[in-house]
Protein backbone atom coordinates (compact mmCIF):
# COMPACT_ATOMS: atom_id res chain seq x y z
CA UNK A 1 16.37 16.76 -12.78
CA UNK A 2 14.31 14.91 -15.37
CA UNK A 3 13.86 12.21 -13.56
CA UNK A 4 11.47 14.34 -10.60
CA UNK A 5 9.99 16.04 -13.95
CA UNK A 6 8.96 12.44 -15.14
CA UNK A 7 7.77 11.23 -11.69
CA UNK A 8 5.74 14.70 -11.62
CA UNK A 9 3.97 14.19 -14.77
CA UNK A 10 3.50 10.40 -13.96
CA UNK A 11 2.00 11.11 -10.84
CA UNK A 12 -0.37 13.89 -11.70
CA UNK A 13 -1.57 12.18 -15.17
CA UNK A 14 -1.97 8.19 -13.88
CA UNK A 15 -4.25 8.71 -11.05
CA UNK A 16 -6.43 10.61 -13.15
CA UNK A 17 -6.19 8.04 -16.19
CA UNK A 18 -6.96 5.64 -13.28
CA UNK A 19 -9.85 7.20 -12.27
CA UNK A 20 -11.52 6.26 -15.92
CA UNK A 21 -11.04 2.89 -14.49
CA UNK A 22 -13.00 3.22 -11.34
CA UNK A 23 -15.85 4.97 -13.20
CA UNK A 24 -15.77 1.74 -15.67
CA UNK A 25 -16.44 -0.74 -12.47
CA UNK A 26 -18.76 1.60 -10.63
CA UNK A 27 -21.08 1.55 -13.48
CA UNK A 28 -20.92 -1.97 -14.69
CA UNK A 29 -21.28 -3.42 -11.08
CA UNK A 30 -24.24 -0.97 -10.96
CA UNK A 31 -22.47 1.06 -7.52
CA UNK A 32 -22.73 4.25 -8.89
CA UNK A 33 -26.56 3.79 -7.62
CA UNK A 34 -25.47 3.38 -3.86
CA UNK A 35 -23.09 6.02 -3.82
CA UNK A 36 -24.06 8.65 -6.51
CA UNK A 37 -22.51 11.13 -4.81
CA UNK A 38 -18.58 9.42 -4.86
CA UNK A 39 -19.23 8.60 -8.30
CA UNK A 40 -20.44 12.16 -9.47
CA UNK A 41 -16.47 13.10 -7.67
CA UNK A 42 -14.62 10.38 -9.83
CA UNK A 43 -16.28 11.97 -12.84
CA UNK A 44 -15.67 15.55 -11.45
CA UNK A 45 -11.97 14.50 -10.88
CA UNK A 46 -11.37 13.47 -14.01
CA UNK A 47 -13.01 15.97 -16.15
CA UNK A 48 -11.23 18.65 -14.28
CA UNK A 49 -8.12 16.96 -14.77
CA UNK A 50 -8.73 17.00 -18.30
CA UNK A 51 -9.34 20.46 -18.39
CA UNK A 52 -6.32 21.63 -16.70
CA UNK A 53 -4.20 19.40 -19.05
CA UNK A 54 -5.65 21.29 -21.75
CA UNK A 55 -4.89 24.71 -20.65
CA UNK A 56 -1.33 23.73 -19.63
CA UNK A 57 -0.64 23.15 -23.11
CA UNK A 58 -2.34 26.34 -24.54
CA UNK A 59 0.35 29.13 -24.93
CA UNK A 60 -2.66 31.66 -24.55
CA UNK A 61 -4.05 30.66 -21.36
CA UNK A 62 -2.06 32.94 -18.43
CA UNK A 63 -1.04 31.51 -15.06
CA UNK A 64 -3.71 33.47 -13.24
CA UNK A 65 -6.49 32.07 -15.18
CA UNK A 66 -5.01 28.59 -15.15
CA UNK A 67 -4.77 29.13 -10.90
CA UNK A 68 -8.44 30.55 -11.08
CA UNK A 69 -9.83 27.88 -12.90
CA UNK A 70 -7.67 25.15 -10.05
CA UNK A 71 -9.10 27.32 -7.53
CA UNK A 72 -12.46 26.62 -8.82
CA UNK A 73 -11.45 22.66 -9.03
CA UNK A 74 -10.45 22.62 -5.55
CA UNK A 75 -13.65 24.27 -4.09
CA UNK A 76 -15.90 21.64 -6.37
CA UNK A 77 -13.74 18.48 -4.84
CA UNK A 78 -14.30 19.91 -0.89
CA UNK A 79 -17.88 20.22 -1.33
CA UNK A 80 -18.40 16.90 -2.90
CA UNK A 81 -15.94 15.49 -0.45
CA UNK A 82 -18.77 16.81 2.37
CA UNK A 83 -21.43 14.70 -0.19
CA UNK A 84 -19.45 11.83 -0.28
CA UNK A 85 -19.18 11.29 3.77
CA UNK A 86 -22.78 12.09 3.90
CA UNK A 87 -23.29 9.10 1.45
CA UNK A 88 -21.10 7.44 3.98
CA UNK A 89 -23.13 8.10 6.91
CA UNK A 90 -25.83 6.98 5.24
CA UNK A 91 -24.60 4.20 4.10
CA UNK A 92 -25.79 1.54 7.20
CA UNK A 93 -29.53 2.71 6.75
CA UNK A 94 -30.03 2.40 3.53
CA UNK A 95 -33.22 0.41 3.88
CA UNK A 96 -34.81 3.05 6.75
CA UNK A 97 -35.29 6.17 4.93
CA UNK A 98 -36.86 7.96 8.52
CA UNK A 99 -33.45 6.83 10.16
CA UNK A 100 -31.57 8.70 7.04
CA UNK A 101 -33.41 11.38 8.08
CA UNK A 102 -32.93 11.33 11.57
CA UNK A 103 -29.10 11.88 11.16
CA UNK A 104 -29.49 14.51 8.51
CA UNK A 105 -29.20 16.97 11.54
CA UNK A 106 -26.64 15.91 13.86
CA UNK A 107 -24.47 15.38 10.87
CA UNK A 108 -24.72 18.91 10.06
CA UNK A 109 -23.97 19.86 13.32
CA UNK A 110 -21.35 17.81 13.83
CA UNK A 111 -19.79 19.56 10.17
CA UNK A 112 -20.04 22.68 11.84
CA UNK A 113 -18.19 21.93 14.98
CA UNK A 114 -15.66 20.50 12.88
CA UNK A 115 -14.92 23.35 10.56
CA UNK A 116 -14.67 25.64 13.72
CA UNK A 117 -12.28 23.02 15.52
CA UNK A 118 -10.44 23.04 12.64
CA UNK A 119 -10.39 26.83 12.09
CA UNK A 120 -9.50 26.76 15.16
CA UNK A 121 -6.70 24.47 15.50
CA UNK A 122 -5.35 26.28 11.63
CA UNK A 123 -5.48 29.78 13.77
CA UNK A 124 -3.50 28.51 16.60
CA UNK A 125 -0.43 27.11 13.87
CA UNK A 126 -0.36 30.47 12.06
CA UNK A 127 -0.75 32.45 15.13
CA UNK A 128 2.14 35.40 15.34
CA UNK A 129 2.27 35.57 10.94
CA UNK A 130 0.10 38.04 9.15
CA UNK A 131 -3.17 38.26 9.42
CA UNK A 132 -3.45 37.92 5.19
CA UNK A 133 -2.13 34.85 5.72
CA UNK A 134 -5.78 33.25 6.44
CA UNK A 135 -6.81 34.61 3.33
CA UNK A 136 -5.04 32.06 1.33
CA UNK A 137 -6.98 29.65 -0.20
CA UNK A 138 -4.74 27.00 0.80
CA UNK A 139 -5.20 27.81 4.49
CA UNK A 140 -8.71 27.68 4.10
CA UNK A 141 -8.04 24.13 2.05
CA UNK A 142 -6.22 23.10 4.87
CA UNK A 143 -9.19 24.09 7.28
CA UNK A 144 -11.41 21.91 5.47
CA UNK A 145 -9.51 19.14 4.83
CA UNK A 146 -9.11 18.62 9.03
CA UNK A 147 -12.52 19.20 9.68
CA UNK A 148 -13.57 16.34 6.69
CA UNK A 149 -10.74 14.31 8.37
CA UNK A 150 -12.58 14.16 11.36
CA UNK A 151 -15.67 13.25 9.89
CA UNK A 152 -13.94 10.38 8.36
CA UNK A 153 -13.21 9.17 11.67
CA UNK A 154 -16.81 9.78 12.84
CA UNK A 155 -18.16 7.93 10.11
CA UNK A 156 -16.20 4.31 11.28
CA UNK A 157 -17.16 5.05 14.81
CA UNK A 158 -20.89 5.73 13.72
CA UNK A 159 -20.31 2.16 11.78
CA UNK A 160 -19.27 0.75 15.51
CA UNK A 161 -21.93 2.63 17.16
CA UNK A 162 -24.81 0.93 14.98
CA UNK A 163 -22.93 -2.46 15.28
CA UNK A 164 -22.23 -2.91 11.55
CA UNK A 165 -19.57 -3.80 9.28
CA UNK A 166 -18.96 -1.30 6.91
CA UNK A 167 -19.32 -2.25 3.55
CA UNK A 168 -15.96 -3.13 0.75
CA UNK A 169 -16.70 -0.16 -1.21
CA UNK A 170 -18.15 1.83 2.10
CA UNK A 171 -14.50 1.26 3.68
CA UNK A 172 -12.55 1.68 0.49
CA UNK A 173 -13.76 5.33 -0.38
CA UNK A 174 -13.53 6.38 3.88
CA UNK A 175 -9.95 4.83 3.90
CA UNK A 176 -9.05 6.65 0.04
CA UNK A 177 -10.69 10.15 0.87
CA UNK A 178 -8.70 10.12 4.97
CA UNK A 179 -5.82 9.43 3.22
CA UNK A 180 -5.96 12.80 1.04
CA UNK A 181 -7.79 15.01 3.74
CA UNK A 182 -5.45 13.67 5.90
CA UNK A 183 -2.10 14.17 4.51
CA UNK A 184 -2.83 17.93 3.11
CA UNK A 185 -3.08 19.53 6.81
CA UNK A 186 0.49 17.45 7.86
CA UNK A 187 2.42 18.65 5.09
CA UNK A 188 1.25 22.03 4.92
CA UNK A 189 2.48 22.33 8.76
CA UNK A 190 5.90 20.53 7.59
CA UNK A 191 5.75 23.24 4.98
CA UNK A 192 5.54 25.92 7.20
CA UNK A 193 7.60 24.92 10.39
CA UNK A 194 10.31 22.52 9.06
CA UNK A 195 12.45 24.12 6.13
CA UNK A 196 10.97 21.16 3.75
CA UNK A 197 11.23 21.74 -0.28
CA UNK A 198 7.44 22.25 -1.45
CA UNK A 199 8.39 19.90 -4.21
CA UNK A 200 8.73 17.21 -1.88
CA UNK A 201 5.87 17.96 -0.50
CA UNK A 202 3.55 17.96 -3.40
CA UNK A 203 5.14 14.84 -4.40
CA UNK A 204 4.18 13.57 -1.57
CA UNK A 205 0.70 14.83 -2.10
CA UNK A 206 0.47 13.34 -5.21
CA UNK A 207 1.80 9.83 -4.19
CA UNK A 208 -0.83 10.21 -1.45
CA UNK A 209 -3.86 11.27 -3.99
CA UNK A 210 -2.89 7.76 -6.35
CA UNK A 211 -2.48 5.17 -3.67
CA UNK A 212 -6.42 6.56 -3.03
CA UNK A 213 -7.71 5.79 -6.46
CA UNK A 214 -5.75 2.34 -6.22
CA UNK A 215 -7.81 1.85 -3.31
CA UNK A 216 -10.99 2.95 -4.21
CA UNK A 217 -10.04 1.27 -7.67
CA UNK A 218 -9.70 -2.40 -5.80
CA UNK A 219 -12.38 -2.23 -3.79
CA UNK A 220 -14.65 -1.28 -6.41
CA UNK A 221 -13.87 -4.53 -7.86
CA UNK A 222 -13.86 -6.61 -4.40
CA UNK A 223 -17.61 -8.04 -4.46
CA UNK A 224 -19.50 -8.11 -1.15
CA UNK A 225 -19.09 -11.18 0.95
CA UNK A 226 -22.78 -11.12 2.30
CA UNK A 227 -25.72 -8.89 3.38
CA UNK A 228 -24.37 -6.79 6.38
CA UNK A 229 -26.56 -6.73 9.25
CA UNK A 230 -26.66 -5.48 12.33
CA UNK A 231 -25.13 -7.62 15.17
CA UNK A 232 -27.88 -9.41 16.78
CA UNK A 233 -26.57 -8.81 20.70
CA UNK A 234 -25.97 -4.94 19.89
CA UNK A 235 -28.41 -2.67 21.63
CA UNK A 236 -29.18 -0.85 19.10
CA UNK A 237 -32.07 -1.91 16.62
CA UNK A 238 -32.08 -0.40 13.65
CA UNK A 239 -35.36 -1.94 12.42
CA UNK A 240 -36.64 -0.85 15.82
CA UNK A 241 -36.00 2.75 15.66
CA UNK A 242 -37.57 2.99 12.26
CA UNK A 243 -40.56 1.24 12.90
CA UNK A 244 -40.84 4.05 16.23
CA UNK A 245 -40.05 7.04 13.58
CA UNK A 246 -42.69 5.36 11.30
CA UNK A 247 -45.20 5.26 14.50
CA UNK A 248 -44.79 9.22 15.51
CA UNK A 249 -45.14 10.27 11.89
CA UNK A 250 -48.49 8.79 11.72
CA UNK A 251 -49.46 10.76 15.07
């Protein structure tokens, strides 16, 4: 029908034209400093997109270079998805650079253990199909899209943990980049266990990936209310622990 062919092209080309718009804001309300890593992903996003637009309409690029080159695209967005919750992490210590470095490791650690819990969890769904089905590149997509997932959710606990409110923009890029690692693992599994047209399901994909970049797009624009600081009647002191890091590196 040409109406789906209109929504299809609408919702693959206005997220990306939107994304223009958050790079815009991050770099006139100077954000792109505090979270180089989410803004380096906007840019990534859209450039890619541009790309691919391009070699759709070339009659002399072939499908299997076009689905190399997406490939490609797909592996650059998962890695700087791992960057961007990093960024996240580090968000609440911004101003205690030993304390950045004290998470480095248990974050890593904690990736790890998620990637195998999700490799885990994407072995048990497939378990009785072919074995070259964990070859596909969207199965291992799907693997690290669950394992980012449950970062994300890490990441507002960590924010509880410390006793702080996370920041607009802080919240606004966790809540956009669940809601695509998120939604990627549950329809693939409606894909493969309920007989569900993988139209629908990219659509749905789609619709998922631009209500994101509306939301990172508003809160990029939603100025902070105040300094966040740490709750004064939480146990945990932040200035605390770095002055104690500060004390042992001196030893």
């Amino acid at each position: 029908m040409i109406s789906s062919h209109i929504l299809s092209v609408y919702l693959w080309i206005a997220p990306h034209a939107l994304l223009l718009g958050v790079v815009i804001v991050l770099l006139r309300n100077g954000r792109y400093r505090e979270f180089p890593l989410f803004f380096s992903y906007v840019v990534f996003e859209f450039f890619q997109f541009c790309l691919l637009l391009v070699m759709v309409r070339l009659d002399s690029v072939s499908l299997s270079t076009y689905t190399q080159t997406d490939l490609f695209c797909r592996t650059g967005s998962l890695a700087l998805h791992f960057g961007i919750i990093k960024e996240l992490f580090e968000a609440p210590l911004g101003h205690s650079p030993g304390l950045r470095k004290s998470v480095a490791f248990p974050l890593q650690l904690a990736s790890v253990l998620f990637v195998i819990f999700a490799s885990a969890f994407t072995a048990f769904l497939y378990m009785g199909e072919r074995t070259a089905a964990f070859v596909q590149p969207y199965v291992i997509e799907q693997v690290v899209d669950t394992a980012q997932c449950g970062l994300l959710v890490v990441v507002f606990i960590w924010h509880r943990f410390l006793g702080i409110w996370m920041k607009n923009a802080s919240f606004g890029i966790a809540l956009g980049l669940g809601l695509i690692t998120g939604i990627n693992p549950l329809l693939h599994a409606l894909r493969n266990y309920v007989d569900v047209n993988s139209g629908f399901t990219n659509t749905i994909s789609a619709l998922a990936f631009h209500v994101s970049v509306l939301i990172w797009f508003y809160f990029a624009l939603v100025q902070e209310k105040g300094a966040q600081v740490p709750n004064a009647y939480h146990p945990i002191d932040i200035r605390g622990w770095n002055a104690e890091l500060a004390r042992f590196s001196q030893l």
